[in-house]
Protein backbone atom coordinates (compact mmCIF):
# COMPACT_ATOMS: atom_id res chain seq x y z
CA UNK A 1 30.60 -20.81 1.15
CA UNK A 2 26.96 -19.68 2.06
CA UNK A 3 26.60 -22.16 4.48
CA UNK A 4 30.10 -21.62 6.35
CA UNK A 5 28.74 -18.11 6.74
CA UNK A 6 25.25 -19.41 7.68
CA UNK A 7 27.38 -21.59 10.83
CA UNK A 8 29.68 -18.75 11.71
CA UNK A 9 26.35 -16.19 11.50
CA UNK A 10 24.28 -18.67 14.12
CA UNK A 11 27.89 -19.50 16.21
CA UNK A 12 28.08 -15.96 16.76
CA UNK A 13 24.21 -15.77 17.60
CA UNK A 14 24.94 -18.70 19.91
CA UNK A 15 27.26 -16.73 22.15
CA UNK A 16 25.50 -13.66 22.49
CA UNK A 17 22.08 -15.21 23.14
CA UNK A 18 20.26 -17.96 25.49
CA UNK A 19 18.32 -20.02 23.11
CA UNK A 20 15.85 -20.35 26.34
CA UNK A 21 15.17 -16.30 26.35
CA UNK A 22 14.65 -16.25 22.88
CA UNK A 23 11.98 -19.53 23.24
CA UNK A 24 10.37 -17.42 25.57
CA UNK A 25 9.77 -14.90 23.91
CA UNK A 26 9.12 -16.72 21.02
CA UNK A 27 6.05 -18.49 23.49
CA UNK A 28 4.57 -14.79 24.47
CA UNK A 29 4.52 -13.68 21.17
CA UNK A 30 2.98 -16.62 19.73
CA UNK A 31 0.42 -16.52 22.56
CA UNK A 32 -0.15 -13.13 22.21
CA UNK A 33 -0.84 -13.75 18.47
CA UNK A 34 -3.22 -16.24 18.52
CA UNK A 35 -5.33 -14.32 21.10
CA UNK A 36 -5.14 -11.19 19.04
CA UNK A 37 -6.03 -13.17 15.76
CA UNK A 38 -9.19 -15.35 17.53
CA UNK A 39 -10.53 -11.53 18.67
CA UNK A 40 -10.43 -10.47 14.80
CA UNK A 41 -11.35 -14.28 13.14
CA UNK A 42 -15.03 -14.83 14.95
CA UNK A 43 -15.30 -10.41 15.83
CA UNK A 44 -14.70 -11.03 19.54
CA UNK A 45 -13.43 -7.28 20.30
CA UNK A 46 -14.55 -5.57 23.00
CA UNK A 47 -14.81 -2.30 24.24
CA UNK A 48 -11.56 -2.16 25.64
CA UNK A 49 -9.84 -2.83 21.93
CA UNK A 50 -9.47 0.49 19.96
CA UNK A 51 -10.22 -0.41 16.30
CA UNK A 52 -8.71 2.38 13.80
CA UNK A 53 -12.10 3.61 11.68
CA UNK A 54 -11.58 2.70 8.14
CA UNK A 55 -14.23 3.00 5.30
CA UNK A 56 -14.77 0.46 3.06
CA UNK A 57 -13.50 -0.05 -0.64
CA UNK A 58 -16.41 1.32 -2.07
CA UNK A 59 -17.44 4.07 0.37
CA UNK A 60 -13.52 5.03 0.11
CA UNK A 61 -13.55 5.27 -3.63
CA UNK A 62 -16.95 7.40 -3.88
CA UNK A 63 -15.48 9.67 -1.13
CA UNK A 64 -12.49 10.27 -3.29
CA UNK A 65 -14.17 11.10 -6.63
CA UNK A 66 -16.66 13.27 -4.62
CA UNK A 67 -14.03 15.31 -2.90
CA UNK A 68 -10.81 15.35 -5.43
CA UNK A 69 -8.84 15.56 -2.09
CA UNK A 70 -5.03 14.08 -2.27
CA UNK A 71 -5.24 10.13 -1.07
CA UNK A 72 -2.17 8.09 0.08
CA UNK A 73 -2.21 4.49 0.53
CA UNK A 74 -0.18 1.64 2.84
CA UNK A 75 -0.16 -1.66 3.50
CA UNK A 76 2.92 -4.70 4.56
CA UNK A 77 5.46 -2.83 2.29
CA UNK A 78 5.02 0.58 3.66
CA UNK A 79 4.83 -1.40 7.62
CA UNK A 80 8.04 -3.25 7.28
CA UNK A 81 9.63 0.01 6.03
CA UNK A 82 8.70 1.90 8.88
CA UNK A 83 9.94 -1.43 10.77
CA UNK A 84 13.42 -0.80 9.11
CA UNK A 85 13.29 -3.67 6.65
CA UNK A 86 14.43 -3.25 2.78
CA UNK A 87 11.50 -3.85 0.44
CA UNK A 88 12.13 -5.34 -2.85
CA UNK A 89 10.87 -2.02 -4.65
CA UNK A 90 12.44 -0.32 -1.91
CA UNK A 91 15.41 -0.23 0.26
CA UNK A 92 14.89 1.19 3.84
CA UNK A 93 15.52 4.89 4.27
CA UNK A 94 15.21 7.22 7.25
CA UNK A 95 13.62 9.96 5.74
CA UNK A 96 11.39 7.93 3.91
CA UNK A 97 10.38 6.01 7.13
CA UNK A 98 9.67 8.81 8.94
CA UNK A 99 7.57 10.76 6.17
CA UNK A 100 5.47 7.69 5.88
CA UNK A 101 4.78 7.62 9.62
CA UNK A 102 3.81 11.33 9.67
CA UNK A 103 1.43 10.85 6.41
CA UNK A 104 -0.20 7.76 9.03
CA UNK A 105 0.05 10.02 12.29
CA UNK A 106 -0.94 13.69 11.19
CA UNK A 107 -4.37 14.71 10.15
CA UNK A 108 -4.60 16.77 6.53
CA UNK A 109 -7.92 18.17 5.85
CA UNK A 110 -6.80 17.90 1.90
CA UNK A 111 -5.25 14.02 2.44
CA UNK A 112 -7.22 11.00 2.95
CA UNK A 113 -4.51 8.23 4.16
CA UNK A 114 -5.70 4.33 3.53
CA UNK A 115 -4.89 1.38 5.32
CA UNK A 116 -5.01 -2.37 4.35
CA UNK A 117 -9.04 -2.71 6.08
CA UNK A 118 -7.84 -6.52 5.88
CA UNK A 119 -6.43 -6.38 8.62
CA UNK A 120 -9.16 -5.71 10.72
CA UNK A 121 -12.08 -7.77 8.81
CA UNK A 122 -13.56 -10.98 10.76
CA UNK A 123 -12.93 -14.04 9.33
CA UNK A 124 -16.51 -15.03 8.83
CA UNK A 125 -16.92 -12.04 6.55
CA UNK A 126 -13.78 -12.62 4.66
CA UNK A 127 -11.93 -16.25 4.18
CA UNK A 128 -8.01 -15.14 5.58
CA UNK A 129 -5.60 -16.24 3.30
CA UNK A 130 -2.58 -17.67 4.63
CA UNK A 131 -0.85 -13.84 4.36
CA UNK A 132 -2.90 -12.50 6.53
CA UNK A 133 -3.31 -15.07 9.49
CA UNK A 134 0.86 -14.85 9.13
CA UNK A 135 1.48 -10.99 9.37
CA UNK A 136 -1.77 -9.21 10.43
CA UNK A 137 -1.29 -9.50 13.73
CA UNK A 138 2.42 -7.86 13.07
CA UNK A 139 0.69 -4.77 11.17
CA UNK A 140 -2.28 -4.24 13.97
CA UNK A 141 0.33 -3.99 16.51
CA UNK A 142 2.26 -1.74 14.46
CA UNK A 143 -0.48 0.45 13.01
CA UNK A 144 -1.64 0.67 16.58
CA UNK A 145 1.22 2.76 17.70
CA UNK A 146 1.26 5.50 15.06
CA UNK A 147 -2.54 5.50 13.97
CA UNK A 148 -4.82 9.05 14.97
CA UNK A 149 -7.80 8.04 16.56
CA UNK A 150 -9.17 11.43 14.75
CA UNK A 151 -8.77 10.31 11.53
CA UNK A 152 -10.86 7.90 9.63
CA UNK A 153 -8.72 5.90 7.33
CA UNK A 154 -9.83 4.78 3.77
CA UNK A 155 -9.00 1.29 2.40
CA UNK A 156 -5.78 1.23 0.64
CA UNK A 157 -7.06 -2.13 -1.48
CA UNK A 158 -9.52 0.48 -2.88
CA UNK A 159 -6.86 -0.13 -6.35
CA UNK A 160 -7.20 -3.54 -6.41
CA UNK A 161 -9.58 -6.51 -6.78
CA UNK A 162 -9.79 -10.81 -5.96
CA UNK A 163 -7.95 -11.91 -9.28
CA UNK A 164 -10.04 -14.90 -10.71
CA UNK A 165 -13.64 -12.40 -9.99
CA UNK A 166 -13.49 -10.24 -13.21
CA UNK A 167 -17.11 -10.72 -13.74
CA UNK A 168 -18.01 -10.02 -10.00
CA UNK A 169 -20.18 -6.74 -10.53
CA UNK A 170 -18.67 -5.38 -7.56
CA UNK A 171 -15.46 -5.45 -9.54
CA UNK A 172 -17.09 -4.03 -12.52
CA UNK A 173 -18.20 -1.05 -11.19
CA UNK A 174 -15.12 -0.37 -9.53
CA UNK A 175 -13.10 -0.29 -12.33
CA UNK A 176 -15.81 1.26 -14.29
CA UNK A 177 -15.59 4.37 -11.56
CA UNK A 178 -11.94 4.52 -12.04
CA UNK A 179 -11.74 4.37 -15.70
CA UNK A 180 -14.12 7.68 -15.68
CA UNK A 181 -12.47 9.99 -12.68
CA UNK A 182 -9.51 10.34 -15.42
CA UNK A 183 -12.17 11.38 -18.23
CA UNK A 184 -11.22 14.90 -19.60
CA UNK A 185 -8.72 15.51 -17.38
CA UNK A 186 -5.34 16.72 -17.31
CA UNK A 187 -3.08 13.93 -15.53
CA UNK A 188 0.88 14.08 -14.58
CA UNK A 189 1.47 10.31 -14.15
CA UNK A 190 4.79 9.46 -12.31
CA UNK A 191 6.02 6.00 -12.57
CA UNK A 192 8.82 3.25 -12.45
CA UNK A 193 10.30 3.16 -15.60
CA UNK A 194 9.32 -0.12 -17.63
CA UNK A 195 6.14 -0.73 -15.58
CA UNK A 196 3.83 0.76 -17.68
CA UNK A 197 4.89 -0.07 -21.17
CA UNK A 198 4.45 -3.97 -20.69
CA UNK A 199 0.36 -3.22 -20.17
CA UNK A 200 -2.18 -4.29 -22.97
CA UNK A 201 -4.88 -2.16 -21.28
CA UNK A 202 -4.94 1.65 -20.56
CA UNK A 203 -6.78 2.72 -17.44
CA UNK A 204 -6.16 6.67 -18.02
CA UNK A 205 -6.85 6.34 -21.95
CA UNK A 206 -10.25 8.56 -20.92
CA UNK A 207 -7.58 11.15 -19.70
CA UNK A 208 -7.36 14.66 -22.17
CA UNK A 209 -3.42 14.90 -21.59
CA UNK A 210 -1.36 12.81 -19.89
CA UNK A 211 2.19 13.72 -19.30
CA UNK A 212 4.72 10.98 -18.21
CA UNK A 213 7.35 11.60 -15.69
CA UNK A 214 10.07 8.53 -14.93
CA UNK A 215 11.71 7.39 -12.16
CA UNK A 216 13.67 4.08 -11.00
CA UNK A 217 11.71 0.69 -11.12
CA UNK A 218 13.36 0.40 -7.45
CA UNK A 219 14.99 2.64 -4.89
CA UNK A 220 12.79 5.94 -6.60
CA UNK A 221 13.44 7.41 -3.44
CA UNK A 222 17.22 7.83 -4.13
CA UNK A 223 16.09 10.55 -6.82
CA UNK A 224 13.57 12.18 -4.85
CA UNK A 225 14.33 15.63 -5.77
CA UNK A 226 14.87 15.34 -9.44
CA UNK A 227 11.22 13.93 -9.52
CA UNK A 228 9.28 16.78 -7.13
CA UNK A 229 11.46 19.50 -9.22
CA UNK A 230 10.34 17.96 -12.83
CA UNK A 231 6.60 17.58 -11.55
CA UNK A 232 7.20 20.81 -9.98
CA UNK A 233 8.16 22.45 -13.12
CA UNK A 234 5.24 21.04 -15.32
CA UNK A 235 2.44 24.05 -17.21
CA UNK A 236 -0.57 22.15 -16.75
CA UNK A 237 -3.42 23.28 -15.44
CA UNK A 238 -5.31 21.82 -12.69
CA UNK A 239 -3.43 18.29 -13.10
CA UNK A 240 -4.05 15.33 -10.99
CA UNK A 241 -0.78 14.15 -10.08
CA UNK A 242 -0.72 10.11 -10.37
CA UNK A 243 1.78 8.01 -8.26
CA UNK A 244 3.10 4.36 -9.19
CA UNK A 245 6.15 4.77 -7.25
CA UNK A 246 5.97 2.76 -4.53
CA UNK A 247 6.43 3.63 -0.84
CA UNK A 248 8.75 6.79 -2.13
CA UNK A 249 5.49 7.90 -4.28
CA UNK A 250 3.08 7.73 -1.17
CA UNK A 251 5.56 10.54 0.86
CA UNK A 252 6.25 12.65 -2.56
CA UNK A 253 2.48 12.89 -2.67
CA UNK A 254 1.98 13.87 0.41
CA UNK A 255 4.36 16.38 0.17
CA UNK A 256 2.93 17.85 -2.79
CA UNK A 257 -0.44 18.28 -1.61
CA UNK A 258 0.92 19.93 1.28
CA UNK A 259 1.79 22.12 -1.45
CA UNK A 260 -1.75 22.21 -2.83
CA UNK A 261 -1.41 19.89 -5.75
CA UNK A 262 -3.74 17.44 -5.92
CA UNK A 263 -2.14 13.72 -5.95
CA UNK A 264 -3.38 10.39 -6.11
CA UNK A 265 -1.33 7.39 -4.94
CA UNK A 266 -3.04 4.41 -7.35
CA UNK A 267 -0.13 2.10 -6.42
CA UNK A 268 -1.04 -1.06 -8.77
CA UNK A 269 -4.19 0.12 -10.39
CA UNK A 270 -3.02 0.35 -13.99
CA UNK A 271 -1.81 -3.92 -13.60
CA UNK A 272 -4.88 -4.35 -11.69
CA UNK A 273 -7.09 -3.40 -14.41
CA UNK A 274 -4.76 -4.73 -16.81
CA UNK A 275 -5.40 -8.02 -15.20
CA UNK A 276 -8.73 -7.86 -14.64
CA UNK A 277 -9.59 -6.99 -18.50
CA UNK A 278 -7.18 -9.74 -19.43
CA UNK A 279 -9.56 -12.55 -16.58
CA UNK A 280 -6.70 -13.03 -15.10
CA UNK A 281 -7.39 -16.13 -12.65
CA UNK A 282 -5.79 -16.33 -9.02
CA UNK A 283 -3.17 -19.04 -9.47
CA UNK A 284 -0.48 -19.08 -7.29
CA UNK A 285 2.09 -18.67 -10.13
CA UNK A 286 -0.58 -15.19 -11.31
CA UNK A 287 -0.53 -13.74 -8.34
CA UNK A 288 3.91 -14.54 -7.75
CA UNK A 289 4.68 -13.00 -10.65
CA UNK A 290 1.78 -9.98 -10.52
CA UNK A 291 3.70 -8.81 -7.14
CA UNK A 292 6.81 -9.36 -8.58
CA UNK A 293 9.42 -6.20 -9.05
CA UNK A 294 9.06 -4.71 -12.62
């Protein structure tokens, strides 16, 4: 049955569309792809390409613990989104689109907004993985639509680390930093339900209170206002409000510290450090089922 619908889904292509059109285009994009990507493998770019500013992991974690400002983070899932394309945590949503393209558009002196600094590296500084020569060029062109030249971006892989380098000291000290911004400190965590509870190692165990506040494992965005009213409803004082929620987390956090909360979108941190206290090496099976929906 799949593959009758599979014939009848490309007959009715067929009759719409010139397969010559569509190998044209198919030519200019390739073409302009592999011009774009040989500017950003051997750091080719000019002055006439406009490069978003975007701090490094390191400089972008220091900058957060030194200011407590409200960070939100993006990368491919939060692109294809915006690109109208269901995400496995995530089905597409209008609102939730468009929210995420303001939080990348409008500058918040209380919200620092990351983007995957990936993207942009040379490849002589960094060896591309097969991910990014596929779909970088996809998520420079589309970044470069929305992006503010007035804002400098921090890295959104600020959360995460290389898995098979858990005794790079790089890596060490990151984790080290994060483990100690929760010391003493009154967090909110909001989360998938499920994704926390399968974890052997607690990154906010430094934390004085932690209070836990669920939502769905996939589609969160579905009970959007349930979530702000119960985090909205919460007696704590001065909490840091932490998001594992996926791309609906990243806009509920920026709507909140719009609101003056202060909110921290750590995406996968708590499986990151989970994995990296556990040496978790970078097989390809790992990293499949690391990414995989919880």
């Amino acid at each position: 049955m799949g593959k009758i619908k599979n014939l009848l889904r490309n007959l009715n292509y067929l009759s719409k569309n010139s397969l010559w059109d569509q190998r044209e285009k198919d030519i200019v994009y390739l073409t302009n792809k592999i011009l774009d990507d040989v500017q950003y493998e051997y750091d080719l770019i000019d002055g006439g390409t406009v490069k978003p500013k975007i701090l490094d992991g390191e400089k972008s974690l220091d900058l957060i613990l030194e200011t407590r400002k409200s960070f939100v983070r993006t990368s491919d899932g939060e692109v294809k989104i915006m690109m109208g394309m269901d995400q496995p945590f995530q089905n597409y949503d209008r609102d939730l689109a468009d929210g995420l393209r303001k939080i990348l558009s409008e500058k918040k002196e209380n919200l620092l907004v990351g983007i995957n600094r990936n993207y942009y590296i040379p490849g002589y500084v960094r060896n591309y993985s097969d991910f990014y020569r596929r779909y970088a060029y996809d998520y420079r062109q589309y970044y470069k639509k929305i992006l503010n030249p007035e804002i400098t971006y921090i890295d959104a892989t600020l959360t995460g680390y290389q898995f098979g380098k858990h005794e790079d000291p790089m890596n060490i000290r990151r984790y080290e930093k994060w483990r100690n911004a929760f010391v003493n400190k009154n967090i909110i965590i909001v989360s998938g339900i499920g994704v926390l509870e399968k974890l052997q190692y607690d990154i906010f165990e430094l934390a004085q209170n932690k209070i836990y506040i669920y939502g769905p494992a996939k589609n969160a965005w579905t009970e959007h206002d349930r979530i702000m009213k119960e985090i909205q409803e919460q007696k704590v004082d001065n909490p840091i409000i932490v998001f594992i929620l996926g791309m609906a987390g990243k806009v509920m956090a920026a709507e909140l510290a719009e609101q003056g909360y202060t909110c921290w979108d750590v995406g996968h941190l708590a499986k990151y450090y989970d994995a990296f206290m556990k040496g978790m090496e970078g097989t390809e099976d790992n990293i499949r089922k690391f990414y995989a929906p919880d």
